[in-house]
Protein backbone atom coordinates (compact mmCIF):
# COMPACT_ATOMS: atom_id res chain seq x y z
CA UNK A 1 -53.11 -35.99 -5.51
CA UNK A 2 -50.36 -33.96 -4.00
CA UNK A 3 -48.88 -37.06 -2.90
CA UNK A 4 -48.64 -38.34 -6.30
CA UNK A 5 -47.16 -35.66 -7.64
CA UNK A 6 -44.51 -34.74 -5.08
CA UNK A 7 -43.65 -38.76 -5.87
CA UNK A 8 -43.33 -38.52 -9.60
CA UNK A 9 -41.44 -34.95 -8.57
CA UNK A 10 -38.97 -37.29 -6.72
CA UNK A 11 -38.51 -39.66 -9.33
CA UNK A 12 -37.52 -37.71 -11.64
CA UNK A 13 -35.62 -35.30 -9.73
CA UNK A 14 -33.67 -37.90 -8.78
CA UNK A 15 -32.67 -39.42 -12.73
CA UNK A 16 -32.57 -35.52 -13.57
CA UNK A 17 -29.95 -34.82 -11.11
CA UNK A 18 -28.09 -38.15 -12.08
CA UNK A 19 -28.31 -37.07 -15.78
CA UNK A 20 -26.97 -33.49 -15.32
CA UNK A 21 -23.91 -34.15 -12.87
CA UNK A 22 -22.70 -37.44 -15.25
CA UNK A 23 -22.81 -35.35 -18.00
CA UNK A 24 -21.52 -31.52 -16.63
CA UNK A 25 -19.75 -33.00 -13.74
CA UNK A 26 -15.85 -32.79 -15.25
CA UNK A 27 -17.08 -29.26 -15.79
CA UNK A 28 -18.12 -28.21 -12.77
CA UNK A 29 -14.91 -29.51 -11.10
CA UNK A 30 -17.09 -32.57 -9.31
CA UNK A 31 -15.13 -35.53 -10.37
CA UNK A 32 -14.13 -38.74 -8.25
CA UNK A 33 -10.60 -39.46 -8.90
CA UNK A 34 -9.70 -43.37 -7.77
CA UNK A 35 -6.86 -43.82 -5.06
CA UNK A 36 -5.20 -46.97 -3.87
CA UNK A 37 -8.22 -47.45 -1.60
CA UNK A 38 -11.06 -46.41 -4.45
CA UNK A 39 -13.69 -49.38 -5.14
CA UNK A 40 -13.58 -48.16 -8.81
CA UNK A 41 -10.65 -47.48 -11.50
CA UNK A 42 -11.58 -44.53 -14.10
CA UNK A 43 -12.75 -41.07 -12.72
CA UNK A 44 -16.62 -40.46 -12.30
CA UNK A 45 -18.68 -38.09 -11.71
CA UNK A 46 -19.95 -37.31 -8.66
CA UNK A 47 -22.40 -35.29 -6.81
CA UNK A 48 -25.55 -36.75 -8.45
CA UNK A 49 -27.03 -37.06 -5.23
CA UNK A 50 -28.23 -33.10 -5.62
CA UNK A 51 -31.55 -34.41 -7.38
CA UNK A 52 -32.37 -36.11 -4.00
CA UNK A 53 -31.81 -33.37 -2.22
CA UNK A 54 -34.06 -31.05 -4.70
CA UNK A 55 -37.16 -34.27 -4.11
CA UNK A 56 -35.93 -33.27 -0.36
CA UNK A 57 -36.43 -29.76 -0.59
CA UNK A 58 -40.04 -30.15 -2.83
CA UNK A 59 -41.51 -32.50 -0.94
CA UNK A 60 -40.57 -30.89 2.40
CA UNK A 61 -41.98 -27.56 0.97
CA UNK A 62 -45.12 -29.27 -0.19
CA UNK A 63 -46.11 -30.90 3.04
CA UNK A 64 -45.94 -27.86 4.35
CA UNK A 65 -43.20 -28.86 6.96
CA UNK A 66 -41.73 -26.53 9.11
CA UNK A 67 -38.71 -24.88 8.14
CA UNK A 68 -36.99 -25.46 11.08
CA UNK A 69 -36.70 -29.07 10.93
CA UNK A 70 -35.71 -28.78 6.89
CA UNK A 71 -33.90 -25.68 6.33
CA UNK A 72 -30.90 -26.89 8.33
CA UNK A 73 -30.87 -30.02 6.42
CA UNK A 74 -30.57 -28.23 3.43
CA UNK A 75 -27.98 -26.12 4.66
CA UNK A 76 -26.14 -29.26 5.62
CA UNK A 77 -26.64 -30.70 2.09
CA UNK A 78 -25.07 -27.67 0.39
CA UNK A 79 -22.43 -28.09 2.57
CA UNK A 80 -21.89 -31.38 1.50
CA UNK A 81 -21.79 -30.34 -2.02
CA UNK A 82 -18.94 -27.93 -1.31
CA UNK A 83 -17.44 -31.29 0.39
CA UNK A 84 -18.17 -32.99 -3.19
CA UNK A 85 -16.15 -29.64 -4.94
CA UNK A 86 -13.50 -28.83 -2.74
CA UNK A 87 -11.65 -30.29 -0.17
CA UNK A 88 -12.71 -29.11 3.03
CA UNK A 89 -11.29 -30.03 6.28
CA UNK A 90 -12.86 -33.00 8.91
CA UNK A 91 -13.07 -30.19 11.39
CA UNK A 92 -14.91 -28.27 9.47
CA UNK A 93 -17.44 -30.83 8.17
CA UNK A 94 -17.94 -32.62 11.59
CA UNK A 95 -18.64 -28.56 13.26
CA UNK A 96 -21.16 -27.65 10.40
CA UNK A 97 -23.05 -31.33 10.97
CA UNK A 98 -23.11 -30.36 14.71
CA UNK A 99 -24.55 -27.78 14.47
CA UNK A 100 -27.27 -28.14 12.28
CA UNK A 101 -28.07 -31.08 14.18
CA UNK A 102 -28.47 -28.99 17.28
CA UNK A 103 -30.50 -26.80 15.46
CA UNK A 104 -32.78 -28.86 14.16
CA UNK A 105 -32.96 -30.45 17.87
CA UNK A 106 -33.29 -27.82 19.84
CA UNK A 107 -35.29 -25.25 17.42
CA UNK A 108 -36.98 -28.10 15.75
CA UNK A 109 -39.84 -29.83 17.08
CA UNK A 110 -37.62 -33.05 17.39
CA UNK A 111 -36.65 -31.58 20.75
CA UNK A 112 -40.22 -33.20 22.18
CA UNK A 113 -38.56 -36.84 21.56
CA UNK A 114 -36.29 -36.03 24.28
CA UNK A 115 -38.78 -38.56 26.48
CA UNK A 116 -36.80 -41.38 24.62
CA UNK A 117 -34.56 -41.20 27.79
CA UNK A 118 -36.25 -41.00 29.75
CA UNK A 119 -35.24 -37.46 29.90
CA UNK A 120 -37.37 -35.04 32.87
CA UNK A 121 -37.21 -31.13 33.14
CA UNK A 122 -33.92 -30.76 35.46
CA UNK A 123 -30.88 -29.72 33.19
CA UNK A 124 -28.85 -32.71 33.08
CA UNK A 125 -31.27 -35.49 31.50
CA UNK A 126 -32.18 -32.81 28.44
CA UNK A 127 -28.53 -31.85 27.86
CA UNK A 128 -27.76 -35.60 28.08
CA UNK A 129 -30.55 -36.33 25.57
CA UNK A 130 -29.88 -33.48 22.57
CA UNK A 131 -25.93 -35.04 22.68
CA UNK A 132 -26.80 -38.36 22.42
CA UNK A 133 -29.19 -37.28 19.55
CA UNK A 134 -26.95 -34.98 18.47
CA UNK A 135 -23.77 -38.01 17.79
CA UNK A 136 -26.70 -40.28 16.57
CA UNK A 137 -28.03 -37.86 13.96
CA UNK A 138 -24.25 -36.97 12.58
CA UNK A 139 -22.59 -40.61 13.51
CA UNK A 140 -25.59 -42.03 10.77
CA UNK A 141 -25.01 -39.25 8.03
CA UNK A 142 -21.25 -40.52 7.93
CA UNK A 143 -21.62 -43.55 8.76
CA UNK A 144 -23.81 -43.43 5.22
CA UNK A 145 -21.21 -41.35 3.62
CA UNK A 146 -18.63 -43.56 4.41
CA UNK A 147 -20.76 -46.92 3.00
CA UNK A 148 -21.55 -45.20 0.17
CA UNK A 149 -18.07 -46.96 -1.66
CA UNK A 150 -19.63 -49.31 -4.54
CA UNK A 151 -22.00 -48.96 -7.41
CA UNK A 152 -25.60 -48.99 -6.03
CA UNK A 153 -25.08 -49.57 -2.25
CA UNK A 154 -26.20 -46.16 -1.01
CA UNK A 155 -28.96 -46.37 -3.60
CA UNK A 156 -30.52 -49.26 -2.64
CA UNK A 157 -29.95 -48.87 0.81
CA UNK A 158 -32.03 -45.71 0.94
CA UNK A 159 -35.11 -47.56 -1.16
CA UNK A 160 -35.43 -50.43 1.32
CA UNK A 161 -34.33 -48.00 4.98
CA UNK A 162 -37.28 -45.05 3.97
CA UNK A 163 -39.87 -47.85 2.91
CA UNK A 164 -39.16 -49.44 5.74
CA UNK A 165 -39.72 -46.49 8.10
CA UNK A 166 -42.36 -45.33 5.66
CA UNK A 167 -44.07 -48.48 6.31
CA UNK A 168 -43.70 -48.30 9.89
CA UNK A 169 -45.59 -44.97 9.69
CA UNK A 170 -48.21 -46.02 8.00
CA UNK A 171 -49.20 -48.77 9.77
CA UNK A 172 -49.18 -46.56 12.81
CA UNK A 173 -51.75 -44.84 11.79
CA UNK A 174 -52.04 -40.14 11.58
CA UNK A 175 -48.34 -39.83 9.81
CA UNK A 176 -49.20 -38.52 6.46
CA UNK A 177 -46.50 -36.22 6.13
CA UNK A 178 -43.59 -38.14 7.14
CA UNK A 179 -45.26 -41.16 5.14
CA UNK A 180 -44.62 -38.73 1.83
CA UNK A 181 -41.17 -37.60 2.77
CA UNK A 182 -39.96 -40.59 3.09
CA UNK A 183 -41.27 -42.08 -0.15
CA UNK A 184 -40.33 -39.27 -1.41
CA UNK A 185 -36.67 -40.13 -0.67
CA UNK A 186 -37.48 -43.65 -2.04
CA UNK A 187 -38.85 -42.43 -5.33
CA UNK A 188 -35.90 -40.19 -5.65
CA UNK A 189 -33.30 -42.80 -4.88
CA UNK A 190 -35.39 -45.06 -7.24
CA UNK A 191 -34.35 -42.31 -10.29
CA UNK A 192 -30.86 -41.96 -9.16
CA UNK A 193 -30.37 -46.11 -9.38
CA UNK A 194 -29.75 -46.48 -12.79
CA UNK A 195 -27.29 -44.04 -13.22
CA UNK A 196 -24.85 -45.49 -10.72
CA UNK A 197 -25.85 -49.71 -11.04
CA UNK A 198 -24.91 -52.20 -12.04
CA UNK A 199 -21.94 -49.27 -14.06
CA UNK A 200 -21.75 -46.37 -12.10
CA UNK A 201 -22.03 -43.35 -14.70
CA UNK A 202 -22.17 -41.13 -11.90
CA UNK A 203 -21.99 -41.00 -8.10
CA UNK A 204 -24.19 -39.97 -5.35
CA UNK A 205 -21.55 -38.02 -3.73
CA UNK A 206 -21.58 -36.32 0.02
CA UNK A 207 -24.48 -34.25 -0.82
CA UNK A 208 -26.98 -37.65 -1.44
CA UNK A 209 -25.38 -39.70 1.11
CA UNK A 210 -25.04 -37.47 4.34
CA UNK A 211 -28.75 -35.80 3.43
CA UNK A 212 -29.82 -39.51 3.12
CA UNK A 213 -28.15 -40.44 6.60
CA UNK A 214 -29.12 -37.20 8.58
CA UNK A 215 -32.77 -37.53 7.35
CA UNK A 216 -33.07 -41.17 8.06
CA UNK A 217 -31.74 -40.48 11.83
CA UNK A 218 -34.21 -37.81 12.44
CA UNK A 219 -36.64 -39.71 11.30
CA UNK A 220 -35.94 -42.29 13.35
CA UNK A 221 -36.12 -40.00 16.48
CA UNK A 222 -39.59 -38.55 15.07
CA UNK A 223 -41.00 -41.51 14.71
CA UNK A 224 -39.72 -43.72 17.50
CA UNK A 225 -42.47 -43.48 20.69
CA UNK A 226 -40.00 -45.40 23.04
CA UNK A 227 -36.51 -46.93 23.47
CA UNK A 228 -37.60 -50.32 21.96
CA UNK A 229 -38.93 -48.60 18.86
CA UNK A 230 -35.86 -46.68 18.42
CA UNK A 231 -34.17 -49.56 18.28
CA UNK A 232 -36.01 -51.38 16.18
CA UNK A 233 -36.28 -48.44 13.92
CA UNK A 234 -32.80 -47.61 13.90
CA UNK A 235 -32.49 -51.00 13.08
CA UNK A 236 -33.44 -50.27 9.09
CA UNK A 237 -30.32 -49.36 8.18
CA UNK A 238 -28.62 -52.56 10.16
CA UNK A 239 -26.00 -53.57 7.45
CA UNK A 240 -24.57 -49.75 7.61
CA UNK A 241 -23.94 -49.80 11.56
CA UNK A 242 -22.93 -53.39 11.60
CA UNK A 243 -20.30 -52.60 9.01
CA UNK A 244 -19.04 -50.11 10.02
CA UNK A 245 -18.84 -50.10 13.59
CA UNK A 246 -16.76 -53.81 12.99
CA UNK A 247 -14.53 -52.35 10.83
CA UNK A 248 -13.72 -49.70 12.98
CA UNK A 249 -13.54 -52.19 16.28
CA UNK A 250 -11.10 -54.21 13.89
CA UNK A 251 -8.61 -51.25 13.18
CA UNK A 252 -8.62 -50.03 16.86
CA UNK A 253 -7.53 -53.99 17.37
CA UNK A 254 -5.10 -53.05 15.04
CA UNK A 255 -3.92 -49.97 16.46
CA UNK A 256 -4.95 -47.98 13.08
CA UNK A 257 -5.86 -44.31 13.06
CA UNK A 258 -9.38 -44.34 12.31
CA UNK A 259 -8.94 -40.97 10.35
CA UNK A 260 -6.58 -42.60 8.26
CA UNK A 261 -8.36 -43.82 4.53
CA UNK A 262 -8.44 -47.68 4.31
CA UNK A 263 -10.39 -50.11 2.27
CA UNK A 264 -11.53 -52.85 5.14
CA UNK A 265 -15.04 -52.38 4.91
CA UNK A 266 -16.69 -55.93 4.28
CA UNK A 267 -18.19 -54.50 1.65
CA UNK A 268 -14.79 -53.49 0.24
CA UNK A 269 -13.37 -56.99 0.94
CA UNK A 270 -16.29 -58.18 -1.21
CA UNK A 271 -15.55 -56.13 -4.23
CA UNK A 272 -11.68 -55.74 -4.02
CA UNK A 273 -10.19 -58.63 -2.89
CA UNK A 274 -13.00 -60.90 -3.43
CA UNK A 275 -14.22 -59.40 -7.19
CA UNK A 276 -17.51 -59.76 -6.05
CA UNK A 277 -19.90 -57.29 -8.97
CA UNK A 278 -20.59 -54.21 -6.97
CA UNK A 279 -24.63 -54.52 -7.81
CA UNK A 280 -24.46 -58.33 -6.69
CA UNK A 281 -22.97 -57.23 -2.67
CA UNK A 282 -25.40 -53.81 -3.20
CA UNK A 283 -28.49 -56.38 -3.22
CA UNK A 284 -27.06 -58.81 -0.52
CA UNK A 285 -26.78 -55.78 1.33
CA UNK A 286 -30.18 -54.62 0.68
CA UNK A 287 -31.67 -58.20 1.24
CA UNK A 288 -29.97 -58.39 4.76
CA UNK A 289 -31.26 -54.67 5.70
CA UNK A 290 -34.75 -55.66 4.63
CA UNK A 291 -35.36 -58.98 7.01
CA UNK A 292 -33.07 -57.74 9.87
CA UNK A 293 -35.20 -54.15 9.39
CA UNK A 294 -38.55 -55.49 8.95
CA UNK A 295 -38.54 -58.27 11.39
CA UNK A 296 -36.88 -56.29 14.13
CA UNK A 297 -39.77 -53.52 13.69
CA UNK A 298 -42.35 -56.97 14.02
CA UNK A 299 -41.09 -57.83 16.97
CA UNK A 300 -41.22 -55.00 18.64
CA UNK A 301 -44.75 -56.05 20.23
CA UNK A 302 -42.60 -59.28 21.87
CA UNK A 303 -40.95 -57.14 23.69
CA UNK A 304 -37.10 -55.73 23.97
CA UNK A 305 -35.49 -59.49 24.08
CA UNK A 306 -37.06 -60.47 20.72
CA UNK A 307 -36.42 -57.71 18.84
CA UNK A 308 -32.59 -57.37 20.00
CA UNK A 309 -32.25 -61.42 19.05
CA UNK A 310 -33.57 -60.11 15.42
């Protein structure tokens, strides 16, 4: 029963959020303003993504989770939502994402998943451990900030990645509460849809889409009980790291400054120079995540070859 209701919590959290920032957004100064490398012409709202991060927040709260492992996260998120208001600095950002990532690594129970490398008691294998966890946890929450470009993508993404690793939990077996969370997260991005696909009357904003991104990569590292399953798990959100990490191999070809803003995403190729509809590359997008996500979390019982050839 409190499953149910921390679901139909998420769902409409998530529309309610939606609703309130397209409508009070201009007010409130959170407003999307289209440059030369926008996806989108008119101004829209943006921000909406603070209904997923109340369904965060409640379900986290209601599962009883420790506070350690979510009150960073939220930290983070409001954070983000100062990103979506004012113009804050990459230093800035990247030194608050650090950080909570540490914290949530080192005072969170997350620190026990350190055995992922094989890490032992001496110093060096744990401090290599909590930095590779540390760039994997913040790499993934912009990697999802900076995919979140067209009507639905982030949206959809975030359905099919936490069904996937709620899935994955569940079949395990004694994972109740992350089971919850992470439908939770798939309820609330459910409610958000239809406010930004297939016409985008508001948008997610960094608040949704770096919450979405850190959560997914700690729940990756929670979840995952070896390399090969972190892999594989990691794995869910394929079509994000693919993407990205090509486009920025492609500018370093290129000799571009990867801070520099730029439209050479495939997904912006798609939509800009291809006029591809947004919700019809969101769904490809989605599709592709699902089979390379689901099989690659199959094959995990054939061993490390099969599931890298998925």
């Amino acid at each position: 029963m409190t499953a149910w209701l921390l679901l139909t919590a998420s769902i409409i959290l998530g529309a309610g959020g939606a609703l309130l920032v397209s409508r009070y957004g201009p007010q409130l100064g959170l407003v999307d303003v289209p440059t030369d490398r926008s996806s989108h012409r008119q101004p829209v709202p943006k921000g909406g993504g603070v209904g997923i991060l109340c369904s965060f927040l409640i379900a986290a709260a209601g599962l009883q989770i420790s506070p350690m492992l979510w009150g960073p996260i939220i930290a983070l998120s409001v954070v983000s939502l100062l990103g979506d208001r004012y113009d804050l600095s990459v230093r800035n950002r990247l030194a608050v994402q650090f950080g909570m990532a540490f914290f949530v690594l080192v005072a969170g129970v997350l620190i026990q998943k350190m055995s992922l490398l094989g890490a032992c008691s001496s110093l060096v294998p744990v401090t290599f451990g909590i930095a590779f966890f540390m760039v994997f946890m913040v790499g993934t929450a912009n990697y999802y900030n900076f995919m979140d470009g067209i009507n639905g993508i982030a949206a959809v993404t975030g359905i099919v990645a936490f069904g996937l690793l709620a899935w994955y939990a569940f079949d395990r077996g004694n994972f109740s509460a992350p089971v919850v969370l992470c439908l939770s997260l798939v309820f609330a991005c459910l409610g958000f849809l239809p406010f930004n696909m297939p016409r985008a009357r508001v948008f997610m904003g960094d608040v949704g889409s770096i919450l979405l991104g850190f959560v997914f990569a700690g729940m990756v590292i929670l979840l995952a009980e070896n390399f090969l399953e972190f892999i594989a798990l990691a794995a869910c959100l394929f079509p994000f790291y693919a993407d990205e990490l090509t486009t920025m191999a492609v500018r370093l070809r290129d000799g571009e400054r990867l801070s520099k803003p730029h439209r050479r995403h495939l997904y912006q190729l798609l939509a800009n120079e291809m006029g591809i509809d947004h919700w019809k590359i969101s769904l490809g997008y989605g599709v592709v995540q699902l089979i390379v996500g689901y099989g690659a979390l199959v094959t995990t019982r054939h061993g490390f070859a099969a599931t890298l050839a998925v």
